[in-house]
N, C-alpha and C. Protein backbone atom coordinates (compact mmCIF):
# COMPACT_ATOMS: atom_id res chain seq x y z
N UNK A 1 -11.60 -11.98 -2.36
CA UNK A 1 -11.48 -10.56 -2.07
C UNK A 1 -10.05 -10.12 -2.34
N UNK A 2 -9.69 -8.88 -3.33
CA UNK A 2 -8.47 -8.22 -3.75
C UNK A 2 -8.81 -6.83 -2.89
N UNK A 3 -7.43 -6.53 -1.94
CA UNK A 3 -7.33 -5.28 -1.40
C UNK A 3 -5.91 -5.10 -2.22
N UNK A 4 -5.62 -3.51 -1.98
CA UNK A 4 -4.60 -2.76 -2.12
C UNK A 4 -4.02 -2.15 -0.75
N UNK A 5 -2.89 -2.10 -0.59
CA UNK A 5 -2.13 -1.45 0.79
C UNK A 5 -1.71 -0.54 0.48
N UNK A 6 -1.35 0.18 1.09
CA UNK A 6 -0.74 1.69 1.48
C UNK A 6 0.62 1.15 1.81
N UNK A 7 1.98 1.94 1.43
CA UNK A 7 3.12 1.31 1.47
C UNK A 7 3.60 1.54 3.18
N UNK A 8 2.85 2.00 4.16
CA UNK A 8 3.15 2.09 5.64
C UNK A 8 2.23 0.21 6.25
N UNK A 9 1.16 -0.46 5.11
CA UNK A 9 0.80 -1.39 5.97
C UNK A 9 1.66 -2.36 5.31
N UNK A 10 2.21 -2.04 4.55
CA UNK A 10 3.24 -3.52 3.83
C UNK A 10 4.35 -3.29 5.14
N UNK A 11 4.77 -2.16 5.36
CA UNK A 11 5.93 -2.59 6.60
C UNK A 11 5.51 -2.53 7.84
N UNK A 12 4.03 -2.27 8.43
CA UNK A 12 3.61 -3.04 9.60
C UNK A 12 3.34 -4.37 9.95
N UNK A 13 3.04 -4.72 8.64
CA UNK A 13 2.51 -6.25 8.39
C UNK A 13 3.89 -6.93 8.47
N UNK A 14 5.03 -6.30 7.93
CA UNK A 14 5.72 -7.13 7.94
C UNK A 14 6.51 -6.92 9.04
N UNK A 15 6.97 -5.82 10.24
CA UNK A 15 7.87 -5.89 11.57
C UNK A 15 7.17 -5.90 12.56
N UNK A 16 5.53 -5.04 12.71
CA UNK A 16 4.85 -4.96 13.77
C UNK A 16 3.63 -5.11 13.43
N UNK A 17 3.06 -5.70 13.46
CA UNK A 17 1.37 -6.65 13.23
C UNK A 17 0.69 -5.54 13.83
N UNK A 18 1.14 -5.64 15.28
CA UNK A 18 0.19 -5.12 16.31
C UNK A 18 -0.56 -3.53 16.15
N UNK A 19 0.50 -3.02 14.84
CA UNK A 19 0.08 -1.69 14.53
C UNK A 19 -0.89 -1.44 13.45
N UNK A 20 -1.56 -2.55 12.80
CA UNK A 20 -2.24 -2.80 11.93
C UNK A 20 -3.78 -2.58 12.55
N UNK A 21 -5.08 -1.86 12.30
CA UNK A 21 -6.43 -2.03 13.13
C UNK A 21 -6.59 -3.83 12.66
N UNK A 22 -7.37 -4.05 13.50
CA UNK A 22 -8.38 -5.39 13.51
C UNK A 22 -8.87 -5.27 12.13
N UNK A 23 -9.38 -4.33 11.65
CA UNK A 23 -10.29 -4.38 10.34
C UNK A 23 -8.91 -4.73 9.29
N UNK A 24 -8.09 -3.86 9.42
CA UNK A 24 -6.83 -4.16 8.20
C UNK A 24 -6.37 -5.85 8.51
N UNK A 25 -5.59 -6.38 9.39
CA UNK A 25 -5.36 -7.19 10.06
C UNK A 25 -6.53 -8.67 8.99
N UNK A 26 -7.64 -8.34 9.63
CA UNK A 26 -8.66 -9.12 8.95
C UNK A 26 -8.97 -9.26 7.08
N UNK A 27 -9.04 -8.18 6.44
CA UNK A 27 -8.46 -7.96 5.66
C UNK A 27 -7.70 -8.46 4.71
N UNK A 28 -6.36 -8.08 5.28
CA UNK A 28 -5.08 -8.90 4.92
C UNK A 28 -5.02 -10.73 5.06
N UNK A 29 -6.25 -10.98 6.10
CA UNK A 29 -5.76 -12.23 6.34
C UNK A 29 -6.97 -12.85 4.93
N UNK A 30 -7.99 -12.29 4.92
CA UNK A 30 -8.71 -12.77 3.94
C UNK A 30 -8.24 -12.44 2.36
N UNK A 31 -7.52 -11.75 2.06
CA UNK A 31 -7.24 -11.52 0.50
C UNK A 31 -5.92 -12.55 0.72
N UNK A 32 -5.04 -12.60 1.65
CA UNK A 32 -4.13 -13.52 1.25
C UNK A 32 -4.80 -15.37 1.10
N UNK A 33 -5.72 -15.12 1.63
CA UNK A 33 -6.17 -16.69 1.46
C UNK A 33 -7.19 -16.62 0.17
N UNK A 34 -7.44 -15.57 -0.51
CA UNK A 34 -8.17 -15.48 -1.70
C UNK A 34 -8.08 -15.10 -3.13
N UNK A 35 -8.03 -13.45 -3.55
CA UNK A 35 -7.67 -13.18 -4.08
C UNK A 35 -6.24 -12.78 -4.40
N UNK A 36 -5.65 -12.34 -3.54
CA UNK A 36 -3.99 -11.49 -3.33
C UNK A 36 -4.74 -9.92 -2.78
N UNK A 37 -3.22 -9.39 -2.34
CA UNK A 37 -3.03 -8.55 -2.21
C UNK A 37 -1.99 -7.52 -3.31
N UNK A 38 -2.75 -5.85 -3.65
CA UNK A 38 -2.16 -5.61 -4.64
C UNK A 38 -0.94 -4.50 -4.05
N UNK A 39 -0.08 -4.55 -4.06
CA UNK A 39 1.40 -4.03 -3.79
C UNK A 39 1.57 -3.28 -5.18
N UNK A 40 1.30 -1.87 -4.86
CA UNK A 40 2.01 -0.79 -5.63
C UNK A 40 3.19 -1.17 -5.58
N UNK A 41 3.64 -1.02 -7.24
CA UNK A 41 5.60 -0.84 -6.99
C UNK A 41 5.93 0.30 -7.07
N UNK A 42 5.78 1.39 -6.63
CA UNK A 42 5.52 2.78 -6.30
C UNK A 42 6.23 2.26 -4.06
N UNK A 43 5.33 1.59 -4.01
CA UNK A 43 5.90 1.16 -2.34
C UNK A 43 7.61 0.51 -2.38
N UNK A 44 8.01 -0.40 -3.45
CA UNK A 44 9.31 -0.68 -3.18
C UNK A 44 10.48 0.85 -2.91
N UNK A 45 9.97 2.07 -4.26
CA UNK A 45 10.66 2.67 -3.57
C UNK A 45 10.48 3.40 -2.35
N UNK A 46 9.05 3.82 -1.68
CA UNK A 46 9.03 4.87 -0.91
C UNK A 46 10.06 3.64 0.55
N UNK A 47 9.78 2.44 0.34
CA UNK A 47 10.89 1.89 1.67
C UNK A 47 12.29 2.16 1.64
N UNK A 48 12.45 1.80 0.02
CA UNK A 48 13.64 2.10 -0.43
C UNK A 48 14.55 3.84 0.50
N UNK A 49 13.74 3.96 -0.02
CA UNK A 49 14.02 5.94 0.45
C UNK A 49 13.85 5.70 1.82
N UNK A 50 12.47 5.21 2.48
CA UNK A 50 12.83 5.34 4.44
C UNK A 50 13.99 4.36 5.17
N UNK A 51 14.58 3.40 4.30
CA UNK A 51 15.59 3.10 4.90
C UNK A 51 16.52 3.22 4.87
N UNK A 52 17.16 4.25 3.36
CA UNK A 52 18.10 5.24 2.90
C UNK A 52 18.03 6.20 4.00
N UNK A 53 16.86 7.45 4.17
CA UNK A 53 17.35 8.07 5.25
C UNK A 53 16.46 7.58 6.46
N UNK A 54 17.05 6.38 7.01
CA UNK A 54 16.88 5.92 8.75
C UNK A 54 15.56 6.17 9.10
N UNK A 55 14.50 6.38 8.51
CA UNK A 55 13.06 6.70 9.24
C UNK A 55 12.86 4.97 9.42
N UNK A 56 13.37 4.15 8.87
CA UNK A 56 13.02 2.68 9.47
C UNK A 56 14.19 2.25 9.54
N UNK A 57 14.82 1.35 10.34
CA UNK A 57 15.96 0.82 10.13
C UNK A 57 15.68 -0.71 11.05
N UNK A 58 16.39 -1.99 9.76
CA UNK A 58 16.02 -3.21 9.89
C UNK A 58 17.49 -4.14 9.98
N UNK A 59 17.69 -4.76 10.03
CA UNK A 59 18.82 -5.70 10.73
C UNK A 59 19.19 -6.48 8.81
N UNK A 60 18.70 -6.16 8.11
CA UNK A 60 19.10 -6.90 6.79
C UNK A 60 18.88 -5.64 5.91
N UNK A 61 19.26 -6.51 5.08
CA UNK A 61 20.00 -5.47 3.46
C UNK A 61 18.32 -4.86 3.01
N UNK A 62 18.19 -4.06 1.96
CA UNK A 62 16.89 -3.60 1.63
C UNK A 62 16.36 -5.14 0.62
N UNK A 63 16.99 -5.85 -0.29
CA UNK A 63 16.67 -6.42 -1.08
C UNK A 63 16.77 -7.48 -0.39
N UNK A 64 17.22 -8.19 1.10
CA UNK A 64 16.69 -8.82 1.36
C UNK A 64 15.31 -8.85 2.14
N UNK A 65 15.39 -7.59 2.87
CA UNK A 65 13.96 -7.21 3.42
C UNK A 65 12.62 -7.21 2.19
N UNK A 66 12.68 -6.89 1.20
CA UNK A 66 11.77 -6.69 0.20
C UNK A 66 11.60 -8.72 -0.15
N UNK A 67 12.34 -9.20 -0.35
CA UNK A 67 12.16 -10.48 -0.85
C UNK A 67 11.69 -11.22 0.56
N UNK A 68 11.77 -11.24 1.90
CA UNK A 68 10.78 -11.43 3.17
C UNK A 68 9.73 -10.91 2.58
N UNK A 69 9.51 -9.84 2.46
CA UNK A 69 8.10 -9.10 2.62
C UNK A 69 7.18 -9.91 1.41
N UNK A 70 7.78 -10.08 0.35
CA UNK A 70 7.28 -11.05 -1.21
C UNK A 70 6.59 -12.29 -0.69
N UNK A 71 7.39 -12.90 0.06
CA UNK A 71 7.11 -14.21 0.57
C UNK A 71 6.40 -14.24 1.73
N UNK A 72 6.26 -13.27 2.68
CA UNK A 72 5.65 -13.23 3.41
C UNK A 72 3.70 -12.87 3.43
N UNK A 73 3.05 -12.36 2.21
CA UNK A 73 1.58 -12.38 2.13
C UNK A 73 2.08 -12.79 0.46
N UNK A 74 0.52 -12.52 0.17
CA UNK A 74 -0.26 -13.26 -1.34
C UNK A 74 -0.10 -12.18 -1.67
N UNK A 75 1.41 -11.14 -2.43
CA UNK A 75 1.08 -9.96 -2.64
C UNK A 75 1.42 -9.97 -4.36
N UNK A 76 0.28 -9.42 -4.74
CA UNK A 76 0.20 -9.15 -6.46
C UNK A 76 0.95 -7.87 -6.89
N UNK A 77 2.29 -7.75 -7.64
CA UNK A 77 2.81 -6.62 -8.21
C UNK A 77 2.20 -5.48 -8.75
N UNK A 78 1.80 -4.21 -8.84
CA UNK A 78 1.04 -3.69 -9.71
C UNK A 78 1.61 -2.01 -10.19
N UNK A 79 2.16 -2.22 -11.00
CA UNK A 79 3.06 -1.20 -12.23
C UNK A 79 2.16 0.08 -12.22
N UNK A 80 3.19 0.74 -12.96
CA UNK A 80 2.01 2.67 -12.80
C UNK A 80 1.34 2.32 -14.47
N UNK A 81 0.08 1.83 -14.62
CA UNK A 81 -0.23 1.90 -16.08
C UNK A 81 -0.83 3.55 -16.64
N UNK A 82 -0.87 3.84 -18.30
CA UNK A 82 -1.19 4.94 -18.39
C UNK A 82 -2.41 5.62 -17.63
N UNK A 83 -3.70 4.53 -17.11
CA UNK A 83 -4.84 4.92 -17.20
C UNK A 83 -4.41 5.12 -15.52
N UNK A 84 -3.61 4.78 -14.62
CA UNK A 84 -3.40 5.03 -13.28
C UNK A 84 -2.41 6.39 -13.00
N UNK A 85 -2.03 6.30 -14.32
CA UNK A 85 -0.74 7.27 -14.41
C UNK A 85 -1.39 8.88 -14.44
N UNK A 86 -2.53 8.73 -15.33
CA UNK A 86 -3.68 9.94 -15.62
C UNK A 86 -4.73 9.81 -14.44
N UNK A 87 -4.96 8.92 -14.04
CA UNK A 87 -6.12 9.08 -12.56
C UNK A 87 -5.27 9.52 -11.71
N UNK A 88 -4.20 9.30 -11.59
CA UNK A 88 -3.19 9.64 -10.05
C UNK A 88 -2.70 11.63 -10.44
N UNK A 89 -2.83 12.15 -11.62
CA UNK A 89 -2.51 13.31 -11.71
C UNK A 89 -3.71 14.45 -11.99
N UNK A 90 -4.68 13.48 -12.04
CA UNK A 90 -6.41 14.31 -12.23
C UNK A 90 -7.29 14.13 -10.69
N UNK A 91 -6.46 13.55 -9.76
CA UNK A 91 -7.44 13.57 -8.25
C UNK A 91 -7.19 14.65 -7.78
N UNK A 92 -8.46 14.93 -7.09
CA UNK A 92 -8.82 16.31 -6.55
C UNK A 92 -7.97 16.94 -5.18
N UNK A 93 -7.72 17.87 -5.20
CA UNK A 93 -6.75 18.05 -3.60
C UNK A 93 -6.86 17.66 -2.34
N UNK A 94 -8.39 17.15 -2.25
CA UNK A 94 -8.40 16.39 -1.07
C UNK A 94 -7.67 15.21 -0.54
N UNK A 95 -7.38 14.54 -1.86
CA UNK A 95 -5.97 13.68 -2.08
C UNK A 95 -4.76 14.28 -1.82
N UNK A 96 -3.67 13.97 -1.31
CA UNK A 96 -2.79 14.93 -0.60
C UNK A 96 -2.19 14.86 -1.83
N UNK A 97 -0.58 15.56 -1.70
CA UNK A 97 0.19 15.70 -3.42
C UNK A 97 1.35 14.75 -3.38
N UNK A 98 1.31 13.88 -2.33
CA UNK A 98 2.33 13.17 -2.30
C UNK A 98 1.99 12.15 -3.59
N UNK A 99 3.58 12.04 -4.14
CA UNK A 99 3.37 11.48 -5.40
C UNK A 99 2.55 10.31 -5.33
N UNK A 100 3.76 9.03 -4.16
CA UNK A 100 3.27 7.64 -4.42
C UNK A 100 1.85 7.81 -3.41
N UNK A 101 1.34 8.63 -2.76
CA UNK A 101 -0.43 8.17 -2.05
C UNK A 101 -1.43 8.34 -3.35
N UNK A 102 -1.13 9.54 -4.37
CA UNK A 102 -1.81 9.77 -5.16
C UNK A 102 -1.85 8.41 -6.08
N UNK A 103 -0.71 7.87 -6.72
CA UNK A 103 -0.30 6.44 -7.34
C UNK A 103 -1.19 5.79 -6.58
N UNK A 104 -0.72 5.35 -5.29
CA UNK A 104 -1.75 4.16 -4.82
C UNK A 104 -3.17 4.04 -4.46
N UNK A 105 -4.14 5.71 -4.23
CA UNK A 105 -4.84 5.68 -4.36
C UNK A 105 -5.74 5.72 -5.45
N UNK A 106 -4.77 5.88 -6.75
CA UNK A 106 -5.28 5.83 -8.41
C UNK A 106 -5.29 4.14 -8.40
N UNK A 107 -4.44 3.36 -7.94
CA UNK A 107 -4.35 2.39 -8.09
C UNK A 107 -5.57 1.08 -8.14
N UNK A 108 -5.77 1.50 -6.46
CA UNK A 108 -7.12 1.40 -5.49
C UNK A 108 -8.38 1.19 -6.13
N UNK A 109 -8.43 2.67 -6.78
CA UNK A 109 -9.81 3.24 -7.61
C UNK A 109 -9.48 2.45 -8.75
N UNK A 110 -8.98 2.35 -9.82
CA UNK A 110 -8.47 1.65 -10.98
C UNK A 110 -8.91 0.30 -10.69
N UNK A 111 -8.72 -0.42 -10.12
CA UNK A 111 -8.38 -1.66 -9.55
C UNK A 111 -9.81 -2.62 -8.76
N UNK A 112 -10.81 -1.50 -8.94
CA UNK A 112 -11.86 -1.25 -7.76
C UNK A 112 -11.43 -2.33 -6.69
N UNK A 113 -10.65 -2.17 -5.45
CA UNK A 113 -10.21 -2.54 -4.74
C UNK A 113 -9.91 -1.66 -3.44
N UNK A 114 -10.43 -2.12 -2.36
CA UNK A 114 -10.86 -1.33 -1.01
C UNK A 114 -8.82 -1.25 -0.72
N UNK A 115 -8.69 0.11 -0.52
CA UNK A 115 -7.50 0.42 -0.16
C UNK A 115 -6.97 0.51 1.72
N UNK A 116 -6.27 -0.50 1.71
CA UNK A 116 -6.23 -0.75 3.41
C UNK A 116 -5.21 0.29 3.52
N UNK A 117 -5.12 1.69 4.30
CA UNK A 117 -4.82 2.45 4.67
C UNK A 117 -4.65 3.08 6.01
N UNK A 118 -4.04 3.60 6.73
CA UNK A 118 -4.20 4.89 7.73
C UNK A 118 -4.45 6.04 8.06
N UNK A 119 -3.80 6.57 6.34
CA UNK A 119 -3.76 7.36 6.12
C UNK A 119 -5.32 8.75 6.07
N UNK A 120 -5.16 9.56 6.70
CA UNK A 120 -6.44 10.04 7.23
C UNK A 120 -7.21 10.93 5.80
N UNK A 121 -6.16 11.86 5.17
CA UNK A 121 -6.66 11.97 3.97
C UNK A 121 -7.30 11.32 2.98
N UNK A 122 -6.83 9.92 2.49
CA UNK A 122 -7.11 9.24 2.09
C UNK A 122 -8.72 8.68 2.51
N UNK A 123 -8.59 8.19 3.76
CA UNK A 123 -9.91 7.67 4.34
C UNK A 123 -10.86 8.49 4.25
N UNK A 124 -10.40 10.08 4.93
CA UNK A 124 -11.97 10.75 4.52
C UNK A 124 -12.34 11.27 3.37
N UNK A 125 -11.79 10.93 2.34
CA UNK A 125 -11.91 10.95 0.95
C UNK A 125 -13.11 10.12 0.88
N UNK A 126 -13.76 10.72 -0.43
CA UNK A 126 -15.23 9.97 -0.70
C UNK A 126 -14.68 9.64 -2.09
N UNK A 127 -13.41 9.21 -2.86
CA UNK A 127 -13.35 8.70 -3.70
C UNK A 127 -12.90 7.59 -3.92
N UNK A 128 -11.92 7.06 -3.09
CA UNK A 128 -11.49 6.07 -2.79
C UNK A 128 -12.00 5.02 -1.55
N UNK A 129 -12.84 3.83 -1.54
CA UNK A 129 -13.19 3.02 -0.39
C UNK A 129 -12.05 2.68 0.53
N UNK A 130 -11.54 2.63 1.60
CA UNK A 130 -10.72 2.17 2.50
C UNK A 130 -11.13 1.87 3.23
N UNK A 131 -10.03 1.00 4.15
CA UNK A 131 -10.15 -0.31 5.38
C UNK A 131 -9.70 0.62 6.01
N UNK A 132 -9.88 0.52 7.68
CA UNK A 132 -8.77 0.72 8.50
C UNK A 132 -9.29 0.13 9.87
């Protein structure tokens, strides 16, 4: 099993577990023992940016926090390709307009891969499958 994350469960997974549902949690524990997990690189920057301006703040450098987080699950890199690049700018408004949710939920769909999320837009979307 290959899931995709939302760039808020790559940094629960990695400082606070406990904020993850049971279903994500489970999830995560089964694609890392199987297929991988697919990590938008669209997520390196949106951390990049929350720990630039303080919405997270961690006790190490960003590039060492990102290289924990690498080593820490089975996570598969996955680049903006053209055909994600054109699905992420043709989803319908029920998809919010934030750049990287639109990216990772093009990703998701692209990828056919259940997108482990929180995000509420996203979930009650009928285009994209999600965990939560």
């Amino acid at each position: 099993m290959m899931i995709t994350v939302d760039t808020h469960v790559i940094i629960f997974s990695a400082l606070k577990p406990v904020l993850l549902s049971h279903k994500a949690r489970e999830a995560i524990s089964i694609a890392n023992e199987t297929d991988g997990i697919i990590f938008c690189e669209i997520s390196l920057w949106e951390i990049a940016m929350l720990m630039y301006k303080k919405r997270i703040e961690i006790d190490v450098s960003y590039l060492e926090f990102i290289n924990l987080v690498k080593s820490s699950n089975n996570y598969i890199f996955q680049g903006i390709s053209p055909e994600i690049a054109e699905l992420s700018a043709n989803l319908p408004s029920e998809i919010n307009q934030d750049p990287a949710d639109r990216i990772i939920c093009a990703t998701s769909i692209r990828t056919g891969t259940e997108l482990v999320t929180a995000d509420e837009n996203l979930r009650e979307s009928e285009i994209v499958r999600t965990i939560w």
